[in-house]
Protein backbone atom coordinates (compact mmCIF):
# COMPACT_ATOMS: atom_id res chain seq x y z
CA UNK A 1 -242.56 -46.42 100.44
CA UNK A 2 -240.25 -43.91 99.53
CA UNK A 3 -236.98 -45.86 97.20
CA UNK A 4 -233.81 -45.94 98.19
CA UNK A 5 -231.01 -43.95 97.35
CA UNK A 6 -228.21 -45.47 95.07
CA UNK A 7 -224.98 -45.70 96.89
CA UNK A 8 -221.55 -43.96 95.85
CA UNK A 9 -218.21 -44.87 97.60
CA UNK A 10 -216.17 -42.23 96.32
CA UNK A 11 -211.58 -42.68 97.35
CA UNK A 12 -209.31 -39.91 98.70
CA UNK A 13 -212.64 -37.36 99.68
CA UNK A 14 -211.20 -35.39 102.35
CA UNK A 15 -210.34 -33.06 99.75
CA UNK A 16 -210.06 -31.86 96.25
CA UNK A 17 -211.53 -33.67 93.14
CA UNK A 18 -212.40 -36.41 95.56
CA UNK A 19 -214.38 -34.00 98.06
CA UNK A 20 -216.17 -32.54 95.16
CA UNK A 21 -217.76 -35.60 93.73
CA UNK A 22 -218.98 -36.83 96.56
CA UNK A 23 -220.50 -33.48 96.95
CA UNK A 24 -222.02 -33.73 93.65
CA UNK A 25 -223.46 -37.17 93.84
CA UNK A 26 -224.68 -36.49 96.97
CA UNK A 27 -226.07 -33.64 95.29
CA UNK A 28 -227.69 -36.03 92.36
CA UNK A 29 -228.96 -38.31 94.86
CA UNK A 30 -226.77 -40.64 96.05
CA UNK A 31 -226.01 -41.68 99.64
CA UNK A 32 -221.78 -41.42 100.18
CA UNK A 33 -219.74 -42.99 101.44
CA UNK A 34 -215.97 -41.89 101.10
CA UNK A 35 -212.61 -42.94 102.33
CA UNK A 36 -209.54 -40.85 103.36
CA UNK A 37 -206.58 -41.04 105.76
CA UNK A 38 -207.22 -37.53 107.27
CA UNK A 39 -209.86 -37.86 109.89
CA UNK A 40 -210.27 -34.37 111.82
CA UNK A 41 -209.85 -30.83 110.40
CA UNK A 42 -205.91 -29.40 111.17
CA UNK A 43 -204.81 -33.19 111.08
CA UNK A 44 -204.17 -33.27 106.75
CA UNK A 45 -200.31 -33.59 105.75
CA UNK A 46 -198.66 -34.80 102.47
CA UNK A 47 -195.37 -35.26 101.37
CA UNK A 48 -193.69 -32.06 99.11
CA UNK A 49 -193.49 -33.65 95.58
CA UNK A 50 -189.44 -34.02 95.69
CA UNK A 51 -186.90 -33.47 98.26
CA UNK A 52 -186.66 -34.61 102.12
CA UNK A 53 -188.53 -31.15 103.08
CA UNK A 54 -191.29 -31.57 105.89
CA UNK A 55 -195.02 -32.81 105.40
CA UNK A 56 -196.96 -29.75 103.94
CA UNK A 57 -200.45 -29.25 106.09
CA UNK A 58 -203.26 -29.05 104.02
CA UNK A 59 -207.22 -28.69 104.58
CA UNK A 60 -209.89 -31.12 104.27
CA UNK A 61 -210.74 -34.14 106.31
CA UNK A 62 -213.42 -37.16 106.54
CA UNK A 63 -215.85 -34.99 109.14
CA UNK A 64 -215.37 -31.80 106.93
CA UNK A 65 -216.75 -33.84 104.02
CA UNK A 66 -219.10 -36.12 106.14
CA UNK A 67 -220.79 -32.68 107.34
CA UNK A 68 -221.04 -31.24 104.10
CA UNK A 69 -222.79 -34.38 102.15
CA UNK A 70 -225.27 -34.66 105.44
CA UNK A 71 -226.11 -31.11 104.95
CA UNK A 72 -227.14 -32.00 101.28
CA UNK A 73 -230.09 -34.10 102.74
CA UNK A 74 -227.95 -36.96 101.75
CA UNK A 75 -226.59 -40.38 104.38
CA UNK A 76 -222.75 -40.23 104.30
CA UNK A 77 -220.94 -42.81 105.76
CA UNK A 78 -216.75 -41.86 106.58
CA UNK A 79 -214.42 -44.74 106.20
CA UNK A 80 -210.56 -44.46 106.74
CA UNK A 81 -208.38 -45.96 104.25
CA UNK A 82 -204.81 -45.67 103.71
CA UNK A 83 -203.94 -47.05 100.03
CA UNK A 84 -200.78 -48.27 100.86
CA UNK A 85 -202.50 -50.67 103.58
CA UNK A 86 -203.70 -53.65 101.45
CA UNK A 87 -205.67 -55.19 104.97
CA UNK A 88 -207.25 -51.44 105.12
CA UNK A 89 -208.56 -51.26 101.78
CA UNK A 90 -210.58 -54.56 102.03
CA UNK A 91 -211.49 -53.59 105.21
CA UNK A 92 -212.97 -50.68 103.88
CA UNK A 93 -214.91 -51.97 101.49
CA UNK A 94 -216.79 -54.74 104.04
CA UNK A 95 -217.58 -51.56 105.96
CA UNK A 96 -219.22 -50.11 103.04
CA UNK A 97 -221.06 -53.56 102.17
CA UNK A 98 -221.87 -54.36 105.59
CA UNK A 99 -223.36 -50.90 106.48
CA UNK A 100 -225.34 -50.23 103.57
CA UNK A 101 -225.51 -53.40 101.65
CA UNK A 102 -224.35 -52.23 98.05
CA UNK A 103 -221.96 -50.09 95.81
CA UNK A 104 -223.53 -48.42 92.89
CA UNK A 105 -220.85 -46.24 92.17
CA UNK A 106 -217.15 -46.37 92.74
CA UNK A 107 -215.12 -43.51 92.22
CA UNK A 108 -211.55 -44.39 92.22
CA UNK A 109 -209.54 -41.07 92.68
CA UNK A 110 -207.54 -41.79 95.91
CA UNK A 111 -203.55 -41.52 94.86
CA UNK A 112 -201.24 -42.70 96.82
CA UNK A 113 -198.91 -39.71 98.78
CA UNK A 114 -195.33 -40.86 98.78
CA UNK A 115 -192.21 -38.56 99.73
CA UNK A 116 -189.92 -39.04 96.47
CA UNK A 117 -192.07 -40.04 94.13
CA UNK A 118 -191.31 -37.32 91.90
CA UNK A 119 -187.80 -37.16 91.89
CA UNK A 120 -185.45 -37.01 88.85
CA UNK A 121 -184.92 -40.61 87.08
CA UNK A 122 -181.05 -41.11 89.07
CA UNK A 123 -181.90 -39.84 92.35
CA UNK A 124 -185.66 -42.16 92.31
CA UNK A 125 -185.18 -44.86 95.02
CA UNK A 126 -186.42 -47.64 93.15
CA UNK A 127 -188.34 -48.73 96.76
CA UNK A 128 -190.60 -45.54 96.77
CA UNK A 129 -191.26 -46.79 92.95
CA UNK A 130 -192.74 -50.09 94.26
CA UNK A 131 -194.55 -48.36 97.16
CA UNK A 132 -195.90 -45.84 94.55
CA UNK A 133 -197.30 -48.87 92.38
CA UNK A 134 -198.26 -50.92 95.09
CA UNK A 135 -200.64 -47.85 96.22
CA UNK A 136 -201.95 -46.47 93.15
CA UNK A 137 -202.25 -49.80 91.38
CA UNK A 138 -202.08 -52.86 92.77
CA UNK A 139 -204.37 -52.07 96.24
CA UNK A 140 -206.67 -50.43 93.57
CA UNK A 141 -207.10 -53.80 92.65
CA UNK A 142 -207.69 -55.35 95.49
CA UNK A 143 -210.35 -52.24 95.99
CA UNK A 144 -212.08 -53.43 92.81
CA UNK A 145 -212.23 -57.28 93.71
CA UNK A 146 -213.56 -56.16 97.15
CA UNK A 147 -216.37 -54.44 95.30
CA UNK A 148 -216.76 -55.70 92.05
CA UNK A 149 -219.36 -59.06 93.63
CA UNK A 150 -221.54 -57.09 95.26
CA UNK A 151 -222.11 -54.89 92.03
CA UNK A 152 -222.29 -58.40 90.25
CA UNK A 153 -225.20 -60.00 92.56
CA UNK A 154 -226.71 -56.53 92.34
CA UNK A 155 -227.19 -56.89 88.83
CA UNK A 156 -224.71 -53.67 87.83
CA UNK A 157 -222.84 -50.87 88.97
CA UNK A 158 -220.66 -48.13 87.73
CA UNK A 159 -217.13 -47.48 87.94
CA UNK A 160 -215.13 -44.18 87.31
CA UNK A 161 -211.20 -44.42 87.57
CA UNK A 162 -209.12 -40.98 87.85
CA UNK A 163 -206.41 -41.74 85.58
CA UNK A 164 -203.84 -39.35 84.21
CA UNK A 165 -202.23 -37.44 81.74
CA UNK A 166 -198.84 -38.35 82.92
CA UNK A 167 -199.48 -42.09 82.18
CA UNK A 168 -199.77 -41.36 77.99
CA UNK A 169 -198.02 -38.27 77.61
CA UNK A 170 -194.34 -37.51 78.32
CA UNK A 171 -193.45 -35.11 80.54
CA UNK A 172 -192.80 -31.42 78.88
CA UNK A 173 -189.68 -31.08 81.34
CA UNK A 174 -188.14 -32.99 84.23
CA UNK A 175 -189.37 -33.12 87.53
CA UNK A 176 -189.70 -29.37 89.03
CA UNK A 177 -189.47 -27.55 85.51
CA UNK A 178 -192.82 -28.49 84.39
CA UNK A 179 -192.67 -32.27 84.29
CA UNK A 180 -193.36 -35.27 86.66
CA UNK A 181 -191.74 -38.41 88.15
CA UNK A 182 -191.54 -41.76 86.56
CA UNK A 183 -192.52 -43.67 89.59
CA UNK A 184 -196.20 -41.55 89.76
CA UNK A 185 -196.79 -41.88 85.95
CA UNK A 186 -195.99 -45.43 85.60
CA UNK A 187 -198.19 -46.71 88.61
CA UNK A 188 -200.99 -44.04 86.72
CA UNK A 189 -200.64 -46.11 83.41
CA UNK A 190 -201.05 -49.28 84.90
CA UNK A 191 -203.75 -47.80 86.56
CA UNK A 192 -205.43 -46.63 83.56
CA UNK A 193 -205.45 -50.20 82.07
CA UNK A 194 -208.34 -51.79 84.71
CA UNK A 195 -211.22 -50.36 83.10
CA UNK A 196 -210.81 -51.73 80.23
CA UNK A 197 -210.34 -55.36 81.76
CA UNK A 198 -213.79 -54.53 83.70
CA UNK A 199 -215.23 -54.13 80.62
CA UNK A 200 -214.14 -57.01 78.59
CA UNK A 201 -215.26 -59.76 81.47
CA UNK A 202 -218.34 -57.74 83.19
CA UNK A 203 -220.12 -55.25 80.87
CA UNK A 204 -222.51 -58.17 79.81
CA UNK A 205 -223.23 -58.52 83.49
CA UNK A 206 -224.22 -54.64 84.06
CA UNK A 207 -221.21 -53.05 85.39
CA UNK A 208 -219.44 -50.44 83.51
CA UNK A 209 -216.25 -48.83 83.99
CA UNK A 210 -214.52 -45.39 82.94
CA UNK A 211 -211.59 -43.87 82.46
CA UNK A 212 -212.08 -40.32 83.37
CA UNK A 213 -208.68 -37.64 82.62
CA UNK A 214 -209.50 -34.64 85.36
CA UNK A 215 -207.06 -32.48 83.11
CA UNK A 216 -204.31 -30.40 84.91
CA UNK A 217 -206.61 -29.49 88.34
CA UNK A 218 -204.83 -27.50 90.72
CA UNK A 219 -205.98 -28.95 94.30
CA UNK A 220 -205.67 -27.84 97.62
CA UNK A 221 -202.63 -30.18 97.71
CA UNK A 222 -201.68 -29.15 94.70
CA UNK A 223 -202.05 -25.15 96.18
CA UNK A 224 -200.04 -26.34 99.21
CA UNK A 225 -197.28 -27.60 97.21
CA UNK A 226 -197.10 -24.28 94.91
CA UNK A 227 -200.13 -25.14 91.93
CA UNK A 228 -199.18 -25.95 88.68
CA UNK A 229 -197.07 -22.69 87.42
CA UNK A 230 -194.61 -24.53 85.82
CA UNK A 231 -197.17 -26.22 83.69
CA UNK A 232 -198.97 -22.94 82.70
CA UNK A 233 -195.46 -22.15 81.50
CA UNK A 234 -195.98 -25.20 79.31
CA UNK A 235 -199.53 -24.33 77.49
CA UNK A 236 -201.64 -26.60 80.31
CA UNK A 237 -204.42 -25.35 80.85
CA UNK A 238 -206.19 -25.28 84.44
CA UNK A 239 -209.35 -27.21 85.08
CA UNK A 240 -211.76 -26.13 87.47
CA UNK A 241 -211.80 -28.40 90.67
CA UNK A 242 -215.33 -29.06 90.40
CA UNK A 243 -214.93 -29.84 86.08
CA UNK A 244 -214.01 -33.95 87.13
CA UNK A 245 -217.17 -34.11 89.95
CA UNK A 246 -219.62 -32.84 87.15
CA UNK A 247 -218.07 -35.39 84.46
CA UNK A 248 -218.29 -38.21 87.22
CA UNK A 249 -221.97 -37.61 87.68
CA UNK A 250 -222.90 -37.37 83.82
CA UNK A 251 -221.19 -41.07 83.10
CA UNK A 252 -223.33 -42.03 86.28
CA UNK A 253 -226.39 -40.53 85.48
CA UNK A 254 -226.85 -39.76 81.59
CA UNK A 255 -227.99 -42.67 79.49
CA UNK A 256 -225.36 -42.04 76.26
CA UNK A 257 -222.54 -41.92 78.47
CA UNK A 258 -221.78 -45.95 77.15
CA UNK A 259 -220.15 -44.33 74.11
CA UNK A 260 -217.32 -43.07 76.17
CA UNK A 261 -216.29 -46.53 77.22
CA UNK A 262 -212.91 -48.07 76.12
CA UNK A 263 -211.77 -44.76 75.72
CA UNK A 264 -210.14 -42.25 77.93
CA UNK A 265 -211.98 -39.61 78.70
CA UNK A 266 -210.31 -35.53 78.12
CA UNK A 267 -212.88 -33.86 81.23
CA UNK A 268 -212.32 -29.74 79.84
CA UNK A 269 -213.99 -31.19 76.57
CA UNK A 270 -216.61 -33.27 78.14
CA UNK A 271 -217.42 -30.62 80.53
CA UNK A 272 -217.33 -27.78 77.87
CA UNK A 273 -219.48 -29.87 74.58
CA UNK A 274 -222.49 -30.81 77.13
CA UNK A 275 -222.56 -27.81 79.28
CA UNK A 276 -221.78 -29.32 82.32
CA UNK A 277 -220.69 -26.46 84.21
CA UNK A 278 -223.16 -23.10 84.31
């Protein structure tokens, strides 16, 4: 009898570091399934990053990404999820569980897209502030509690969280001259703190969770909205789109990857000291 494939439901797929690592666990053996608002190719929009200026389109959609993971030899199973929909996230989840039974891996990376969630501190409207935490927070929890049984009865799973650099370093200049909004880093450091509560209460039980820093990756949203020039200015240095998918499948796959718990974890130096990318 041939064994089953672990199971990876990867957040926020339809493009960009999401897309790519459910490529790449596809690609390491792992059935996928994958959530994202965007369901058809030429339907993608997101808010600019300040201002009232129109939705930007962008590429990338669930059947772009469902097609490419199939084409891998691998099952892939689309699931529309909105993170600001609390009801939708759980609901997401029991379509997971009930189609395929388990999680092995969860990749949190879905962020929440808010108009004005990057604006200077005096013009921030403190409601797109609670929406912004609400989505990129909060409903994360709810994500986790959806999935976190399941790996429990299992006997284990493994959890990778996109946090950010914006949630432990200040910003090198205000919003639109090389920095970011208070509203996005804030719900990123709360964010950034759930891994390390996994840990404490569930490592004993098998399930391990990571806190994985994608460095400064210009996306296709990121593209759309005019990449990361400003930052450049600043001494950031790029990362490679595909530099977070081959970290995400080494703390899945590789058996010292433990020693990176409780930390966060810098992807341009975990990619570059184990050769990761060739």
């Amino acid at each position: 009898m041939t064994a089953k494939r672990p199971v990876a439901l990867v957040t926020g797929a339809s493009r960009g570091i999401g897309r790519r690592t459910a490529l790449a666990l596809a690609a390491a053996g792992h059935d996928v399934a994958f959530t994202a608002r965007t369901l058809e190719e030429g339907e993608g929009r997101i808010p600019p990053r300040h201002g009232t200026a129109e939705a930007i389109p962008v590429p990338g959609s669930l059947a772009r990404t469902r097609a490419e993971i199939e084409a891998l030899g691998a099952r892939a199973l689309p699931v529309p999820m909105d993170l600001l929909d609390r009801g939708g996230v759980t609901r997401a989840a029991e379509t997971v569980l009930d189609a395929w039974g388990r999680v092995d891996v969860l990749v949190n990376n879905a962020v929440a897209h808010i108009a004005g969630t990057h604006e200077r501190f005096l013009d921030l409207d403190v409601d797109v502030a609670e929406r912004t935490v609400t989505g990129n927070y909060l409903n994360q929890i709810v994500l986790l509690q959806a999935v976190l049984p399941a790996m429990l009865d299992q006997g284990g799973g493994t959890i990778v969280n996109l946090c950010s650099g914006s949630a432990t370093s200040d910003p090198p200049g205000p919003p639109g001259e090389g920095g970011w909004g208070v509203a996005y880093s804030a719900s990123k450091a709360a964010f950034g703190r759930l891994a390390g509560a996994i840990n404490a209460e569930f490592l004993g039980r098998g399930v391990r969770a990571f806190n994985l820093d994608p460095g400064f990756v210009v996306t296709e949203a990121g593209a759309a909205r005019g990449g990361l020039d400003s930052l450049k200015d600043e001494g950031f240095e790029p990362t490679p789109e595909e530099a977070p998918a081959a970290a995400v499948v080494w703390l899945v796959t590789a058996q010292e990857a433990d020693e990176f718990l409780g930390r966060v974890i810098w992807t341009p130096r975990l990619v570059a000291d184990r050769s990761l990318l060739r």
